[in-house]
PDB file of N, CA and C in Angstrom:
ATOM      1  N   UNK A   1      69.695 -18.527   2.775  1.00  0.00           N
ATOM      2  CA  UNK A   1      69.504 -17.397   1.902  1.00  0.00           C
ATOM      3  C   UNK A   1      69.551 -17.844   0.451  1.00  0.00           C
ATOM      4  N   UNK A   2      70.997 -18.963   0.074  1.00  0.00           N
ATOM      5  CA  UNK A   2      70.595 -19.430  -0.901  1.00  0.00           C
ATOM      6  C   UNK A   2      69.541 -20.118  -1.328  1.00  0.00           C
ATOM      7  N   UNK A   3      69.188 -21.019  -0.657  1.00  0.00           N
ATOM      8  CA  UNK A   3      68.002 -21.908  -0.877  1.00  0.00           C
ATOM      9  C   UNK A   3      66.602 -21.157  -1.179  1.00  0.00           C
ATOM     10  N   UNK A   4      66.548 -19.983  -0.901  1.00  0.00           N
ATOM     11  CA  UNK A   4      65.202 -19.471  -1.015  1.00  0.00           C
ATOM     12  C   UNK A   4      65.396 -18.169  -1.506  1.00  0.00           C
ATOM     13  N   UNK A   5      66.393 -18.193  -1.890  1.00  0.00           N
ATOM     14  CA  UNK A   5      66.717 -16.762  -2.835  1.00  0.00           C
ATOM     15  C   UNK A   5      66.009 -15.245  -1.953  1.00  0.00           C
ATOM     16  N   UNK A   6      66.856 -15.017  -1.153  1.00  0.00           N
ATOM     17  CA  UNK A   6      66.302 -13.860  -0.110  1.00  0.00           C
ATOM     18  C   UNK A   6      67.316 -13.439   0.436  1.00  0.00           C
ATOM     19  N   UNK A   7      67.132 -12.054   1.077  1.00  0.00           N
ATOM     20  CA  UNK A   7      67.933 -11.181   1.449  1.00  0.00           C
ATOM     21  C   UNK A   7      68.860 -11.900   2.954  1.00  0.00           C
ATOM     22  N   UNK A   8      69.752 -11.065   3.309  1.00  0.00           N
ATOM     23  CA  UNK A   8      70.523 -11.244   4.959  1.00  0.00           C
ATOM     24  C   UNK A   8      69.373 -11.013   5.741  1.00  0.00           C
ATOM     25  N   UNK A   9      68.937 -10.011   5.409  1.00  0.00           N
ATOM     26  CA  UNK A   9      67.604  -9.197   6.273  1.00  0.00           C
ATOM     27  C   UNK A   9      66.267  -9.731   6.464  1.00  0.00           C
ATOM     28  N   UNK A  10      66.198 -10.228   5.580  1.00  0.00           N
ATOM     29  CA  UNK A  10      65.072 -11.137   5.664  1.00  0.00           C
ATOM     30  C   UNK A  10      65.062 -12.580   6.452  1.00  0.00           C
ATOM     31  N   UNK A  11      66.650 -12.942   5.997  1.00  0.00           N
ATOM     32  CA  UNK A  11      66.883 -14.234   6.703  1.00  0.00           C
ATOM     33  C   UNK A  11      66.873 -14.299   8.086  1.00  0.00           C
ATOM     34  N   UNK A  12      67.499 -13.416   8.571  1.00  0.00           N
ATOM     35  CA  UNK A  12      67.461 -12.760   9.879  1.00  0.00           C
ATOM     36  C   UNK A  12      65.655 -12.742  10.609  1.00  0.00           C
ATOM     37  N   UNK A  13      65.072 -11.500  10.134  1.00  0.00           N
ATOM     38  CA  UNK A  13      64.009 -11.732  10.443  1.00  0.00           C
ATOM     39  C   UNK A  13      62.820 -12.556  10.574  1.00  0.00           C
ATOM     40  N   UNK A  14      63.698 -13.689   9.798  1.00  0.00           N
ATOM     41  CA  UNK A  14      62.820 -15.284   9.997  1.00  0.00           C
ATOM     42  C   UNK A  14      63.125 -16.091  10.762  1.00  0.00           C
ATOM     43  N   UNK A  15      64.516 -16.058  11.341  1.00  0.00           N
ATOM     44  CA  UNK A  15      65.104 -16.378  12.372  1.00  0.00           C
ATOM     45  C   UNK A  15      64.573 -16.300  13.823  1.00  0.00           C
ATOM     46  N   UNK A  16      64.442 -14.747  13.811  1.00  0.00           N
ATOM     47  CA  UNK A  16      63.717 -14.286  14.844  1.00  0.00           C
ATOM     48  C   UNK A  16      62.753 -14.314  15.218  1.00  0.00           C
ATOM     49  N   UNK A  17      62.051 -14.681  14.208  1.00  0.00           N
ATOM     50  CA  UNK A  17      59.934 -14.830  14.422  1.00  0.00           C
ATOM     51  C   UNK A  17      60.383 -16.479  14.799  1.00  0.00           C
ATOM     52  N   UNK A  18      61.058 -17.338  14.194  1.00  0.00           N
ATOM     53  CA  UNK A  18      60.871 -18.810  14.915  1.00  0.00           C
ATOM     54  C   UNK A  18      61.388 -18.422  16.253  1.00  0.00           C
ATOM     55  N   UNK A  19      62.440 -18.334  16.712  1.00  0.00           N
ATOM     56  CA  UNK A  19      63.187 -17.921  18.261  1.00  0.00           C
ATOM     57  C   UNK A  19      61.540 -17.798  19.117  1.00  0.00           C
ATOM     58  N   UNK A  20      61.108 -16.630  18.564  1.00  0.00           N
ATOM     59  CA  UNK A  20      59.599 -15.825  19.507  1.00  0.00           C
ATOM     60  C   UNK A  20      58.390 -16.896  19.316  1.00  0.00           C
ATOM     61  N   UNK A  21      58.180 -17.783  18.466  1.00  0.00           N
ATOM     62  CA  UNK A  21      57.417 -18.489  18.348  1.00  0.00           C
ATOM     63  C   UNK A  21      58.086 -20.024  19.093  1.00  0.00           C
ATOM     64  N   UNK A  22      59.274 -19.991  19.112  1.00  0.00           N
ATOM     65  CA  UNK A  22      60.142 -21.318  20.024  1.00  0.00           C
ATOM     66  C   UNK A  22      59.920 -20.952  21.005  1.00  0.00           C
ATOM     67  N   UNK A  23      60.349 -19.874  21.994  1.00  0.00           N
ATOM     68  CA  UNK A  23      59.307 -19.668  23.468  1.00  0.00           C
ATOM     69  C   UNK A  23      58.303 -18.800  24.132  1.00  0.00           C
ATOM     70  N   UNK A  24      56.786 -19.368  22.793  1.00  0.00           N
ATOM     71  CA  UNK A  24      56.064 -19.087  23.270  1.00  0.00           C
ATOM     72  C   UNK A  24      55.932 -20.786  23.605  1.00  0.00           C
ATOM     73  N   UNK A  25      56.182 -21.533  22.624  1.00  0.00           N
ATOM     74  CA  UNK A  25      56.223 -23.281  22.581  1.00  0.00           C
ATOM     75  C   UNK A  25      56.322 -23.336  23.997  1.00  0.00           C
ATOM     76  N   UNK A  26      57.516 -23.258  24.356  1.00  0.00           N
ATOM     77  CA  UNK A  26      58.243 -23.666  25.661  1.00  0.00           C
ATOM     78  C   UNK A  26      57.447 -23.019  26.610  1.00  0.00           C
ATOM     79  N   UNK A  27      57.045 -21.491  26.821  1.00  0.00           N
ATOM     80  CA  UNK A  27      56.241 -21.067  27.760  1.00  0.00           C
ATOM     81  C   UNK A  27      54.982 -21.659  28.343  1.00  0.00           C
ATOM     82  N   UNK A  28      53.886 -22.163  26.730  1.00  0.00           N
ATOM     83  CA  UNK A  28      53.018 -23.011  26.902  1.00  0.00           C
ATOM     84  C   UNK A  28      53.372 -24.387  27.386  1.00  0.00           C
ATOM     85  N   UNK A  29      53.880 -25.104  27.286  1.00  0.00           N
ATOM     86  CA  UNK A  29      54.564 -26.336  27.880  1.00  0.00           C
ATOM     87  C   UNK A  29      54.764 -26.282  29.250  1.00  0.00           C
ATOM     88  N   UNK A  30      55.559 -24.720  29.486  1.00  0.00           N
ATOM     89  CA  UNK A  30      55.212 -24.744  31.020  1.00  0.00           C
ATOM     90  C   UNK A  30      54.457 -24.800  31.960  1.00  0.00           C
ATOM     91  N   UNK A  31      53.500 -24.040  31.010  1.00  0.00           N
ATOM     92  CA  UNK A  31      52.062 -23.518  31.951  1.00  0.00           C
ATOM     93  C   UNK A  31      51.216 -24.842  32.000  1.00  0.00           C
ATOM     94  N   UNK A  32      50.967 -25.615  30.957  1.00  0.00           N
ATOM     95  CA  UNK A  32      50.005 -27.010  30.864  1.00  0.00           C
ATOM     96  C   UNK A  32      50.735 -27.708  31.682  1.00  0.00           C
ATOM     97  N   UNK A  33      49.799 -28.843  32.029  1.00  0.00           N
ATOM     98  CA  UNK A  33      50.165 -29.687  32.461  1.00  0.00           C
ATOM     99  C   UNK A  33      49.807 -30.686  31.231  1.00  0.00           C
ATOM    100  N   UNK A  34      51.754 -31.946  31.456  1.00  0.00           N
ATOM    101  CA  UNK A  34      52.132 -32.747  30.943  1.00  0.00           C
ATOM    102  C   UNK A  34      52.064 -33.928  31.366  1.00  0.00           C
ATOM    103  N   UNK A  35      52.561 -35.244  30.542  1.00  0.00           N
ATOM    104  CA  UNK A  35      52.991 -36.138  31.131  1.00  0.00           C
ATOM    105  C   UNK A  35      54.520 -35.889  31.131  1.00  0.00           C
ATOM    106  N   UNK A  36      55.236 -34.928  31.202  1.00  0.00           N
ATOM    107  CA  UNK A  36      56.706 -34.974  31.493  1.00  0.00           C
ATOM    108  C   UNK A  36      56.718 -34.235  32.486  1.00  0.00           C
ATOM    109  N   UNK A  37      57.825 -34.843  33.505  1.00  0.00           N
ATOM    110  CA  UNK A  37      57.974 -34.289  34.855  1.00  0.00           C
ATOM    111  C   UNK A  37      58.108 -32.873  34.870  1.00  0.00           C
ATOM    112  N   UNK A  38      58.003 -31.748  35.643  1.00  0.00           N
ATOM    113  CA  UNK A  38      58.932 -30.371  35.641  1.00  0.00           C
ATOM    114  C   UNK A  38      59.647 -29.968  36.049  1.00  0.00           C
ATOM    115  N   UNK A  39      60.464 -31.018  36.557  1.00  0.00           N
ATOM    116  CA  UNK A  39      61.928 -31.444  37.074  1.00  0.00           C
ATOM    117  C   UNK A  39      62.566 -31.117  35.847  1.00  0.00           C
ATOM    118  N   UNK A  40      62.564 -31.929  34.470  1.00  0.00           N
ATOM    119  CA  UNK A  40      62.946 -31.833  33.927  1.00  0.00           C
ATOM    120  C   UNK A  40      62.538 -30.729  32.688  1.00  0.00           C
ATOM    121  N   UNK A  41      61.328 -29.920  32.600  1.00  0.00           N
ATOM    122  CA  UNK A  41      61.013 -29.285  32.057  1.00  0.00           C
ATOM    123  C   UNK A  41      61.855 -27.773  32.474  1.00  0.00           C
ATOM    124  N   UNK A  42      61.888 -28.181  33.687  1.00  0.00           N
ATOM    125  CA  UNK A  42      62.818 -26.677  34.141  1.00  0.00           C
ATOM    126  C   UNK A  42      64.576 -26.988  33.541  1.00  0.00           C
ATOM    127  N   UNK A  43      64.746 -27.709  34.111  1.00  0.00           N
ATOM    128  CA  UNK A  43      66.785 -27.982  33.283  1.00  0.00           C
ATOM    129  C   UNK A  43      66.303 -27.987  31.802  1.00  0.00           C
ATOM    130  N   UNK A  44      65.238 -28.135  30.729  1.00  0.00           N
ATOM    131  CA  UNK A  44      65.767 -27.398  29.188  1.00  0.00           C
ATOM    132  C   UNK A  44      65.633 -26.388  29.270  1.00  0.00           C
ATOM    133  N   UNK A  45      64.515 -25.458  30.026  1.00  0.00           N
ATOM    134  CA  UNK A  45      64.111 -24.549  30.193  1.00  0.00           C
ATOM    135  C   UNK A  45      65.465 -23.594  30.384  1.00  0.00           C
ATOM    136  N   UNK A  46      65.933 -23.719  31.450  1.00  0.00           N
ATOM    137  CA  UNK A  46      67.560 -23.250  31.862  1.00  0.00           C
ATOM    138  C   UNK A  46      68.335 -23.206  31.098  1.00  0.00           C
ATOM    139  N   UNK A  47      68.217 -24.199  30.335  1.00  0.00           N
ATOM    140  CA  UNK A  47      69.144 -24.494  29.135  1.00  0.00           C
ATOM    141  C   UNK A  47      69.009 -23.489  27.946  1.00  0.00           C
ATOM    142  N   UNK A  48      67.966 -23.433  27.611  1.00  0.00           N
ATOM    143  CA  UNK A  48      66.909 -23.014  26.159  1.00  0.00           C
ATOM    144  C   UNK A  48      67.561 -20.969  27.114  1.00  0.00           C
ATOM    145  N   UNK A  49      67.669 -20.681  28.239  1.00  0.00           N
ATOM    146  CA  UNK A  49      67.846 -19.697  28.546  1.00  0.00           C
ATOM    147  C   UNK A  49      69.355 -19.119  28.689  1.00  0.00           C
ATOM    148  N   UNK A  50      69.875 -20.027  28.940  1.00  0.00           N
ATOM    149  CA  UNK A  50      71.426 -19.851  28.883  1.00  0.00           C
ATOM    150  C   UNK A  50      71.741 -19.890  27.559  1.00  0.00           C
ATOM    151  N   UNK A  51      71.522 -20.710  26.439  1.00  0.00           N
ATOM    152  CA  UNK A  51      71.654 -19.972  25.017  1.00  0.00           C
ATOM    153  C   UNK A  51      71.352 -19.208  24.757  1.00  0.00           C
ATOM    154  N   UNK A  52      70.126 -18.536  25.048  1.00  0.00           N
ATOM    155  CA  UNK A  52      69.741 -17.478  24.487  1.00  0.00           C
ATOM    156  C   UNK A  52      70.794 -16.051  24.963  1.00  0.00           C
ATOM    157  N   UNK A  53      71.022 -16.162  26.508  1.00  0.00           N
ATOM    158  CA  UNK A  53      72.077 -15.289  26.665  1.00  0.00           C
ATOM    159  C   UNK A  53      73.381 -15.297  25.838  1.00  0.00           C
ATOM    160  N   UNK A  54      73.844 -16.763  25.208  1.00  0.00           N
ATOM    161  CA  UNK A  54      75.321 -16.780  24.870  1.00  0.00           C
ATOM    162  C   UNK A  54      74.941 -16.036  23.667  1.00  0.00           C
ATOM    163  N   UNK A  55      73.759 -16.539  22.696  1.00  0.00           N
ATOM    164  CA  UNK A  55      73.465 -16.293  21.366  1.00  0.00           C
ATOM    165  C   UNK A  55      72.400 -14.905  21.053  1.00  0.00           C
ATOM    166  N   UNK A  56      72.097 -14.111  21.689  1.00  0.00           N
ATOM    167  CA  UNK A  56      71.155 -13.315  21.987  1.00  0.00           C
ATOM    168  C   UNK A  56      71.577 -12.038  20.444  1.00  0.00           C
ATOM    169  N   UNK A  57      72.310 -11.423  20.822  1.00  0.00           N
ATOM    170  CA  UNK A  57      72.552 -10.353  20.238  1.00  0.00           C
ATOM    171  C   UNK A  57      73.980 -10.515  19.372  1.00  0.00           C
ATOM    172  N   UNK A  58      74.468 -11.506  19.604  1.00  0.00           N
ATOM    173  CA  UNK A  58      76.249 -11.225  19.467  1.00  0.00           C
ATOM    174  C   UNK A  58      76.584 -12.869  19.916  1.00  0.00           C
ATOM    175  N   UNK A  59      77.547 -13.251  19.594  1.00  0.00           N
ATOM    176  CA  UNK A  59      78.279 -14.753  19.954  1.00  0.00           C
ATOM    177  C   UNK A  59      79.253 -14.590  21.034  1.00  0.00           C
ATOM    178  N   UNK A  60      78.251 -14.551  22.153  1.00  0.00           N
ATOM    179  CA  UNK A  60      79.061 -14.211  23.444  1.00  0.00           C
ATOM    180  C   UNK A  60      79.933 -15.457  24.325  1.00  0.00           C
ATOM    181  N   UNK A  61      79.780 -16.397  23.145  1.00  0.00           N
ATOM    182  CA  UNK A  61      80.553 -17.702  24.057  1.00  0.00           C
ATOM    183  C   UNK A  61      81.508 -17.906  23.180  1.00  0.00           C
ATOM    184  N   UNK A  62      81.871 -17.157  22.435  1.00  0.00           N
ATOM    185  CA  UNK A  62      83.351 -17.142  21.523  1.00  0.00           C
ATOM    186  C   UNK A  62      83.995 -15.767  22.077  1.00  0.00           C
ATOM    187  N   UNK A  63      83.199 -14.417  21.754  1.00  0.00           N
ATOM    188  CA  UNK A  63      83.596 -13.375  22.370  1.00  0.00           C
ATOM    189  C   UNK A  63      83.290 -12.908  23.724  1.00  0.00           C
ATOM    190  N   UNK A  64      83.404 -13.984  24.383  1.00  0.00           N
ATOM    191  CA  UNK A  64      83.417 -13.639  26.142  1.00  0.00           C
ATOM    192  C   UNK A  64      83.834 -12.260  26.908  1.00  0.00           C
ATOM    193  N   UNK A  65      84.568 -11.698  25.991  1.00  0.00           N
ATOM    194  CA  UNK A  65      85.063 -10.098  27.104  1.00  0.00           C
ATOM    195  C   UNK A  65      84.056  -9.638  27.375  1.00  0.00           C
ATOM    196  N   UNK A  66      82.945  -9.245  26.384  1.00  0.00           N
ATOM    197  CA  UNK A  66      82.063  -8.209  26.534  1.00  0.00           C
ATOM    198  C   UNK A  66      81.074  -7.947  28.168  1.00  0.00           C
ATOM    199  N   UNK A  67      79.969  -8.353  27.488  1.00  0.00           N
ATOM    200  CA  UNK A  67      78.957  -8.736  28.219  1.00  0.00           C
ATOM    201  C   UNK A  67      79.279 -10.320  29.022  1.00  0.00           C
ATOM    202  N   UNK A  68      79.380 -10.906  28.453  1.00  0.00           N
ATOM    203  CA  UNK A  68      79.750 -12.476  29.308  1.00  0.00           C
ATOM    204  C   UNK A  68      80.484 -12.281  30.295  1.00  0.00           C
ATOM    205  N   UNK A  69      81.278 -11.344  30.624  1.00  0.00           N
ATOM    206  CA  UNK A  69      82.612 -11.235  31.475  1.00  0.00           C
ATOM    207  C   UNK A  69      82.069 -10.269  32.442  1.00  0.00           C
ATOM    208  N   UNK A  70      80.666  -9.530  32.169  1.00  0.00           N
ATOM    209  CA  UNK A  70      80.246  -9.039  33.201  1.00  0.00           C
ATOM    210  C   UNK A  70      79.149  -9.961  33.806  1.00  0.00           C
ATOM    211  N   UNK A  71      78.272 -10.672  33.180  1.00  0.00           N
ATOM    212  CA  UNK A  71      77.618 -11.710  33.698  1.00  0.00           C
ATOM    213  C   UNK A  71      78.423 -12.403  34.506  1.00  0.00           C
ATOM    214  N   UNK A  72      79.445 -13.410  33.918  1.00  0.00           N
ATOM    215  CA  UNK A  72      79.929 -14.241  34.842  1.00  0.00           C
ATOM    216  C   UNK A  72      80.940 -13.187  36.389  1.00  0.00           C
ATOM    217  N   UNK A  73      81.400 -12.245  36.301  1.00  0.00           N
ATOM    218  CA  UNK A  73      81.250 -10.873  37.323  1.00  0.00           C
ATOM    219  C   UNK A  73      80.502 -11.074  38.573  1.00  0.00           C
ATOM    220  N   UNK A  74      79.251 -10.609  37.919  1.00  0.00           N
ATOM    221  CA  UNK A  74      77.898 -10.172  38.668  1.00  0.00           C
ATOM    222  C   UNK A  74      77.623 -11.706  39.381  1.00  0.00           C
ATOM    223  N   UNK A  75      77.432 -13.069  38.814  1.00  0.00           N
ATOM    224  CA  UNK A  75      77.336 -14.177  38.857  1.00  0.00           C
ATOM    225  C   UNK A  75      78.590 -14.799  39.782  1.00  0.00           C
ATOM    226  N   UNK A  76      79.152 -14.620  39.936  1.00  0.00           N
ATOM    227  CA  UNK A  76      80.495 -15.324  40.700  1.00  0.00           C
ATOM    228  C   UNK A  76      81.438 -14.298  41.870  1.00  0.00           C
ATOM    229  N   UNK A  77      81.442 -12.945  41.100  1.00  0.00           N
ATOM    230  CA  UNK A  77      82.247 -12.251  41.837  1.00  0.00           C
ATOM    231  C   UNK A  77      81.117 -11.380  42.872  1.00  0.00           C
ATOM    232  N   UNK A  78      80.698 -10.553  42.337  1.00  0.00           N
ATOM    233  CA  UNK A  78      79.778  -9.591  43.318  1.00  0.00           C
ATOM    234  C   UNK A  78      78.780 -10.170  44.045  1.00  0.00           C
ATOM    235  N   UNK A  79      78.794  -9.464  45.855  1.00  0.00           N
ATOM    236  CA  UNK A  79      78.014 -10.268  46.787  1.00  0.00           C
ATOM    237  C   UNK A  79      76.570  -9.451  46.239  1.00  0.00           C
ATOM    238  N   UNK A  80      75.629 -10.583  46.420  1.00  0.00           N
ATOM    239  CA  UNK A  80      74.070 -10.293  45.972  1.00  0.00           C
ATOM    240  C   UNK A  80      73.265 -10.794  47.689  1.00  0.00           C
ATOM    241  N   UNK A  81      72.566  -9.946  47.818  1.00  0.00           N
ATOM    242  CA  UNK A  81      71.543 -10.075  48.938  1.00  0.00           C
ATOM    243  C   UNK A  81      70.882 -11.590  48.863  1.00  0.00           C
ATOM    244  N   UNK A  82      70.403 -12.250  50.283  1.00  0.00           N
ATOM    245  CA  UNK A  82      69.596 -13.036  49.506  1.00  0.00           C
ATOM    246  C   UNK A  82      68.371 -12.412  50.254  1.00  0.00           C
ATOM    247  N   UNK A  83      67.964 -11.467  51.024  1.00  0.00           N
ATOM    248  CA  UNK A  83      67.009 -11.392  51.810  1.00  0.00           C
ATOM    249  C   UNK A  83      65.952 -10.835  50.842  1.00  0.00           C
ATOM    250  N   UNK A  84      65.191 -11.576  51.146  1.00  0.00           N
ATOM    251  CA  UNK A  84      63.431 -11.065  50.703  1.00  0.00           C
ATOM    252  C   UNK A  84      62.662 -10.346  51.591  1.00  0.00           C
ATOM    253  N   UNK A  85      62.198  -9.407  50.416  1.00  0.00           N
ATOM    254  CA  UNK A  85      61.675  -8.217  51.389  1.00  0.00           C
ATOM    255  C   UNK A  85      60.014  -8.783  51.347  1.00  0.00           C
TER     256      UNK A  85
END
């Protein structure tokens, strides 16, 4: 904000257009074919997705009660079907 003399709001909203433009990157990467395996394209992928949950809306991997505490819940505690219909 200092560096470019601009608002919270603005900073923010520049934030967010890279994020949406970071996975469309990653989306396209998926869809082409590479010379990198997609073995490994899937574990950043996972990765690049599990931040986005911690960091999404709120700093949910410092403030874990919220939402995180029902993820990891739903994720660990509650039985989930596996049958496909």
């Amino acid at each position: 904000m200092k560096q470019h003399n601009t608002s919270r709001q603005d900073a923010i909203n520049k934030l967010l257009e890279m994020v949406k433009s970071a996975w469309k990157d990653i989306n396209e990467a998926c869809l082409n074919p590479t010379e990198v395996p997609m073995n490994f394209l899937l574990r950043v992928v996972n990765l690049v997705r599990m931040i986005d949950v911690l960091y999404k809306d709120e700093d949910n991997y410092t403030n874990a009660g919220g939402l995180m505490k029902d993820y990891i819940k739903t994720l660990l505690v509650n039985k989930m079907s596996a049958r496909i219909s």
